[in-house]
Structure formats: structure tokens, C-alpha cells
Protein backbone atom coordinates (compact mmCIF):
# COMPACT_ATOMS: atom_id res chain seq x y z
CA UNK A 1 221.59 -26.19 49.10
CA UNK A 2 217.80 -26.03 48.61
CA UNK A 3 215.39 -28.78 49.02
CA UNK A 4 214.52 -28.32 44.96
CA UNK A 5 218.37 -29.03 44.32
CA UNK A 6 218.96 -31.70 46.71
CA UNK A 7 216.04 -33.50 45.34
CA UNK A 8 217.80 -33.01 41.74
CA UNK A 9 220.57 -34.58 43.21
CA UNK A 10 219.37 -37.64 44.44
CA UNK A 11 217.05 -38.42 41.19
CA UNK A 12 220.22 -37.66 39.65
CA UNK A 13 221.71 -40.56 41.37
CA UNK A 14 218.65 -42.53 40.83
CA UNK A 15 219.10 -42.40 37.50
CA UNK A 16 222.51 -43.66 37.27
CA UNK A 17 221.82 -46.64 39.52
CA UNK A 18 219.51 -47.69 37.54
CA UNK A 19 221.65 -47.49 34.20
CA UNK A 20 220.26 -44.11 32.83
CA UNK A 21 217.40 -45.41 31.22
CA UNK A 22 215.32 -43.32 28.90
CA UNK A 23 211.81 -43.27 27.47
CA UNK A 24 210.90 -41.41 24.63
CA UNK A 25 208.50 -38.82 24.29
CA UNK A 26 207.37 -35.84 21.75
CA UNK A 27 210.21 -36.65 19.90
CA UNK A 28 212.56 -36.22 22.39
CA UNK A 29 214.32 -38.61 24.74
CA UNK A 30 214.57 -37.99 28.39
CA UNK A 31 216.59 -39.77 31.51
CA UNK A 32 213.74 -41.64 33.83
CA UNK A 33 213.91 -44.09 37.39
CA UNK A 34 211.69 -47.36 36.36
CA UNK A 35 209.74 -48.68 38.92
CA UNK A 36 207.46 -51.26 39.00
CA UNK A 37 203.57 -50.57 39.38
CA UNK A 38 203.10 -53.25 41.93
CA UNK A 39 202.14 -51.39 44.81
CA UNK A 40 200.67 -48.86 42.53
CA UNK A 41 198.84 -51.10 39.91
CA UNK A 42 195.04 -51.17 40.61
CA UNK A 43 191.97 -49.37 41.69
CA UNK A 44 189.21 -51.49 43.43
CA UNK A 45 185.89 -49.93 42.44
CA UNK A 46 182.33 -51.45 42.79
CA UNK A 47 182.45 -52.75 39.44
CA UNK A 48 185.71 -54.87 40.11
CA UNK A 49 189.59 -54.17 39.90
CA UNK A 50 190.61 -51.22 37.58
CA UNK A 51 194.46 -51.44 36.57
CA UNK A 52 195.60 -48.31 36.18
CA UNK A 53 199.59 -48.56 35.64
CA UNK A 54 201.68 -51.02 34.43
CA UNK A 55 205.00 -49.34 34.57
CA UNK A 56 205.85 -45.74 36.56
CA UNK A 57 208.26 -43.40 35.46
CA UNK A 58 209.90 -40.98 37.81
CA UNK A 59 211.31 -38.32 35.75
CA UNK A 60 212.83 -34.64 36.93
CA UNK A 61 210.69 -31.90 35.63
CA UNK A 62 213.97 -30.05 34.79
CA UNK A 63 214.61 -32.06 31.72
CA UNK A 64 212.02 -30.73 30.10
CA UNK A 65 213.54 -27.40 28.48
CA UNK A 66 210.50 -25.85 27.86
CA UNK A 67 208.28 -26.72 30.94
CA UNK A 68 205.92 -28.58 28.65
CA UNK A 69 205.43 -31.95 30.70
CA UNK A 70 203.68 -35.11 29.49
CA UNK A 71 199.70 -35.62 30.18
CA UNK A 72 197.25 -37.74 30.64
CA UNK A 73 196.28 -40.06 27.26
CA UNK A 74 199.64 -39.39 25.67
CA UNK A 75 201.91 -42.22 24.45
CA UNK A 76 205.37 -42.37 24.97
CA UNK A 77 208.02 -45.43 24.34
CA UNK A 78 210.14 -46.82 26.90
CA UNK A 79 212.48 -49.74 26.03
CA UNK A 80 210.76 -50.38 22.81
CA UNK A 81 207.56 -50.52 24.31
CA UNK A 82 204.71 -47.98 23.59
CA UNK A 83 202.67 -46.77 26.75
CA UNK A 84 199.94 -44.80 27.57
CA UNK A 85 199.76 -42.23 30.32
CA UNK A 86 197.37 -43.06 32.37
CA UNK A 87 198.19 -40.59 35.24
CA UNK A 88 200.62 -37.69 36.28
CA UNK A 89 201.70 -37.34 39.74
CA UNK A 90 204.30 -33.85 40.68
CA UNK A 91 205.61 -33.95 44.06
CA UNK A 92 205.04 -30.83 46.69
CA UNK A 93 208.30 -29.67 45.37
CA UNK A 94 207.81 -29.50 41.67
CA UNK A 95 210.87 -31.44 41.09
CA UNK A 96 210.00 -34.86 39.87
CA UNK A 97 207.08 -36.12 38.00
CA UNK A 98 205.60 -39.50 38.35
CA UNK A 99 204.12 -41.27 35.08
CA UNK A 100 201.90 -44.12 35.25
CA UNK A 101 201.52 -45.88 32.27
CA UNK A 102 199.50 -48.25 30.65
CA UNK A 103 200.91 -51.03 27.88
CA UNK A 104 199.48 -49.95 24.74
CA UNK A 105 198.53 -53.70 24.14
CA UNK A 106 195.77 -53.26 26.78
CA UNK A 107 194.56 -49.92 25.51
């Protein structure tokens, strides 16, 4: 088993621990892992704090059919919330995108 598919695997399970949530997105609806943007959340500049996430996603880059991912400055709903991307991460392995997202009520 490759690294790629093994990865696939355990988002897989990720997924289903966490109750196969979804977030919404160009229409389409697509399995994510919540996490919280705790760790994540801000940027310390010389100005002050940035936030820059309010809620990740962790989504495989295989559920998009048609290798079209999200970007930067789109929205995107997740349990009846709107977001904003604020920031796409892909791990060295192309397998699994990370979404940082902004609460539309700050935007």
C-alpha cells in the first residue's frame, strides 16, 4: 500500500469518527475532519494580533472529481454557517487539504 493510500485511509477513518460531517462548497457537498483553530487561530504582527481561522477543515483532495480545489477568498457553508477561506494548506503528499476559515460575520 502506498503512502498516498494509506493516508486516504486514515482521513477516511477520520471522517467517520467524527460523524461524517460535510461542508458545502460550489454547489457540491463534500466529507471534511473539523478541527478547532485554537492552536492555529492568530498571527502576531507589529500592528497587533491578526486572526486568521476560526474553524479548519481537513478534507481529502480525492473528493474533488475534477481536481478543482477550493481557494483563498471563497465561501463555503459548514453546519449552516457561511465561512470564508482564509488559507489553503496541501500536505507533501497531495492527499489532504487543510482549509482555514474565517466566520463570515467577521468578514
Amino acid at each position: 500500500m502506498s503512502l498516498f493510500d494509506l493516508s486516504n485511509r486514515v482521513m477516511k477513518f477520520g471522517e467517520n469518527l467524527t460523524g461524517n460531517q460535510i461542508f458545502t462548497w460550489d454547489g457540491y457537498d463534500y466529507a471534511c475532519i473539523p478541527g478547532a483553530a485554537d492552536n492555529e487561530r492568530d498571527i502576531v504582527t507589529w500592528g497587533g494580533t491578526l486572526r486568521i481561522a476560526d474553524l479548519i477543515l481537513k478534507v481529502r483532495t480525492n473528493v474533488f472529481a475534477d481536481g478543482v480545489y477550493p481557494k483563498s477568498q471563497m465561501a463555503l457553508t459548514f453546519n449552516n454557517v457561511r465561512y470564508r477561506i482564509a488559507l489553503v494548506e496541501q500536505d507533501v503528499l497531495k492527499t489532504m487539504l487543510k482549509l482555514k476559515l474565517v466566520s463570515d460575520t467577521r468578514m
